[in-house]
Protein backbone atom coordinates (compact mmCIF):
# COMPACT_ATOMS: atom_id res chain seq x y z
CA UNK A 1 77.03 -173.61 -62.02
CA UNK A 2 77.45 -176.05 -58.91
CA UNK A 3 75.03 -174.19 -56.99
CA UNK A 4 72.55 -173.96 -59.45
CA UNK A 5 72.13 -177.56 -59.76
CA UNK A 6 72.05 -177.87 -55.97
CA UNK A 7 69.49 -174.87 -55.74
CA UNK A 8 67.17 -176.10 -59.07
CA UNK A 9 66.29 -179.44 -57.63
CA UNK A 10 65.15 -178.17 -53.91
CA UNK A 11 62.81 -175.14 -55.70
CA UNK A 12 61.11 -177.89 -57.63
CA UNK A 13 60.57 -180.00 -54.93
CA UNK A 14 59.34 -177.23 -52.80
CA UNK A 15 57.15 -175.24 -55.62
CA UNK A 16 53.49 -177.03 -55.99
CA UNK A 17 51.83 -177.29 -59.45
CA UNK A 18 50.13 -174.43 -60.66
CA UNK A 19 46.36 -176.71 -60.61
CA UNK A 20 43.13 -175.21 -59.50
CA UNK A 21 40.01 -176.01 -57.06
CA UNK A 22 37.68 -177.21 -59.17
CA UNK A 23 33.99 -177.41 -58.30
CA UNK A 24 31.75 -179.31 -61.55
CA UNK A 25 34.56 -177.99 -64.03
CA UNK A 26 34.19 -174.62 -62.45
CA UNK A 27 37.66 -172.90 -61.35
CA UNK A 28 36.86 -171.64 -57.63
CA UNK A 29 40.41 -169.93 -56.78
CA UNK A 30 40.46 -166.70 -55.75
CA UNK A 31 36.90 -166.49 -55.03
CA UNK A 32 35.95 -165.73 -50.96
CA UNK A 33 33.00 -167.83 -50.33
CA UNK A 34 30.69 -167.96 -47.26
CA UNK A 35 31.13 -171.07 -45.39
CA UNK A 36 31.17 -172.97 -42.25
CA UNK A 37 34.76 -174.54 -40.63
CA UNK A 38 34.50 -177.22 -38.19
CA UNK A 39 38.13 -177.97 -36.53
CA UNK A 40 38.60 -180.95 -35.00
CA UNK A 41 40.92 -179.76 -32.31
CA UNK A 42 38.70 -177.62 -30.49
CA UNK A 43 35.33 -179.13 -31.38
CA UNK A 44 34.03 -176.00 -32.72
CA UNK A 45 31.92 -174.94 -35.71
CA UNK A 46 33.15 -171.09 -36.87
CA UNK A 47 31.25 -168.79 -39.52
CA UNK A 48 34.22 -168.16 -41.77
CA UNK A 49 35.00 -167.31 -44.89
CA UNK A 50 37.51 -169.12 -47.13
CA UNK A 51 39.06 -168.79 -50.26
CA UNK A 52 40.89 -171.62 -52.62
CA UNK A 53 44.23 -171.19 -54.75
CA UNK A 54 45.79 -174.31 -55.89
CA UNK A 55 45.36 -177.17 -53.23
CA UNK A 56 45.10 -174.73 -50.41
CA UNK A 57 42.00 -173.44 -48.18
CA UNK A 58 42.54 -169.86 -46.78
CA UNK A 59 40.29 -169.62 -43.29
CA UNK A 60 39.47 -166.32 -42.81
CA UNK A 61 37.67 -165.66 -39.14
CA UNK A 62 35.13 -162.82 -38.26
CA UNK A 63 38.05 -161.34 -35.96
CA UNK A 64 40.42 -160.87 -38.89
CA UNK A 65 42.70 -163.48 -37.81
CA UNK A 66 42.98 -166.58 -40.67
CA UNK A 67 44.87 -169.62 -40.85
CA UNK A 68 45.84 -171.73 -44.34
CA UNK A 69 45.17 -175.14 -44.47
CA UNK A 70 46.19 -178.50 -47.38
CA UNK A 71 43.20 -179.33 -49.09
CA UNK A 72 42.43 -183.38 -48.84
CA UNK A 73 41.29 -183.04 -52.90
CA UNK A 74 41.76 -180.61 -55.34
CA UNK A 75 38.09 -181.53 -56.93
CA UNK A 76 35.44 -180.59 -54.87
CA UNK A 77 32.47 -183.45 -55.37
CA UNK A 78 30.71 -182.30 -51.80
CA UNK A 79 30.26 -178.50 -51.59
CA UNK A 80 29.31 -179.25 -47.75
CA UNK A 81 31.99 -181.96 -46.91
CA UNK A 82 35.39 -179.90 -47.94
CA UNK A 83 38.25 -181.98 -45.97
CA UNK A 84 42.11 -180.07 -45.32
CA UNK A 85 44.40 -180.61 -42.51
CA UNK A 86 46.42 -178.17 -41.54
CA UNK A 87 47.16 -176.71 -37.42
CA UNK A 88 46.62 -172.88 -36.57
CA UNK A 89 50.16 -170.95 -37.11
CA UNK A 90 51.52 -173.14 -39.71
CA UNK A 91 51.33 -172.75 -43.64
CA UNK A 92 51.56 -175.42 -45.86
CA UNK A 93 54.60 -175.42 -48.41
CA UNK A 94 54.13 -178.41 -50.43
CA UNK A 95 52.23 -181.58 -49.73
CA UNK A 96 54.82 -182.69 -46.96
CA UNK A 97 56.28 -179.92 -45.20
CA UNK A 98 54.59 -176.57 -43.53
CA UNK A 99 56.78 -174.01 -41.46
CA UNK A 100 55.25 -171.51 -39.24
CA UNK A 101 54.83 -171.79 -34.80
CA UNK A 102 53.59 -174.52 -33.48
CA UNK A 103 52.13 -173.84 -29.62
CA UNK A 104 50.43 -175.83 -27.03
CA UNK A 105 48.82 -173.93 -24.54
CA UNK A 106 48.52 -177.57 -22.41
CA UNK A 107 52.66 -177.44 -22.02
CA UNK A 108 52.74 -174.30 -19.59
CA UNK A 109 53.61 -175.75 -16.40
CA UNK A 110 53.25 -178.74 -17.36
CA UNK A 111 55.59 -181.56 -16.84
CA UNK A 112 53.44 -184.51 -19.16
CA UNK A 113 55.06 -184.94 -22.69
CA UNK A 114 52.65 -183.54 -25.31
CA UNK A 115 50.07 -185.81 -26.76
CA UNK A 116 49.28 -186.20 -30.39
CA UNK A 117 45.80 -187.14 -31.79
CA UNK A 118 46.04 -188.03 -35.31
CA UNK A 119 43.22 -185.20 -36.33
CA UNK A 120 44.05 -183.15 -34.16
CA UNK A 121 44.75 -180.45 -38.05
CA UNK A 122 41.67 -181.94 -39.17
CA UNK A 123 39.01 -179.29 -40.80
CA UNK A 124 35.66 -180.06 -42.16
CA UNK A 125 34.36 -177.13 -44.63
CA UNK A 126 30.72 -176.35 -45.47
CA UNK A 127 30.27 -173.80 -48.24
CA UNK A 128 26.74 -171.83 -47.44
C-alpha cells in the first residue's frame, strides 16, 4: 500500500491530459499532414510530414528518420505559424521533462564548454 501511494503521485505527474490539436473546432490528431519544418538550430527549411496527438508534433523526414517535438499551443489559430520546441533525439514526457540522447557534434575534440542558445529546439511548422 506504501508503494502505491509513492508510485500514484509520480504517474500523474508524468501522464499528460488526454486533450487534442484542435484546428477551428476540428480534432487534427492522428492525421499525417503535408507541411513544411523550419528548425532553428540548423537554419534549415525541410519538406516533412507531421502528425499531432495531444500537445505533441511528430516530424516525420523524407529519409524515414522523425523526431517528436512539445507543441507551444494546443489550438492551432495559424495553420502556417505552428510553434514546438523540442531537440533531435529527445521525446517529450510531459510539459517539463523529455529523456532521450542529447549530442553535439561541436564537442569532438573540442576543449570549449558547450554553448546554449535559447532556441536552439525551436521549430516553426507550415501546414501545405
Amino acid at each position: 500500500m506504501k508503494v502505491l501511494r509513492l508510485v500514484l503521485p509520480v504517474l500523474l505527474f508524468l501522464s499528460t491530459p488526454a486533450i487534442a490539436v484542435d484546428y477551428q473546432g476540428k480534432n487534427m490528431d492522428g492525421k499525417k499532414l503535408a507541411a513544411k519544418a523550419y528548425y532553428y538550430a540548423t537554419g534549415g527549411v525541410y519538406n516533412i510530414q507531421v502528425r499531432f496527438e495531444h500537445k505533441r508534433a511528430t516530424i516525420y523526414f523524407s529519409d524515414g528518420s522523425q523526431t517528436t517535438i512539445r507543441l507551444k499551443q494546443r489550438v492551432i489559430t495559424d495553420p502556417k505559424d505552428i510553434e514546438g520546441y523540442g531537440k533531435l533525439g529527445q521525446f517529450p514526457l510531459n510539459g517539463i521533462f523529455s529523456v532521450g540522447l542529447d549530442y553535439d557534434n561541436n564537442l569532438v575534440g573540442n576543449s570549449q564548454p558547450p554553448v546554449s542558445h535559447p532556441l536552439e529546439g525551436f521549430w516553426r511548422i507550415s501546414l501545405e
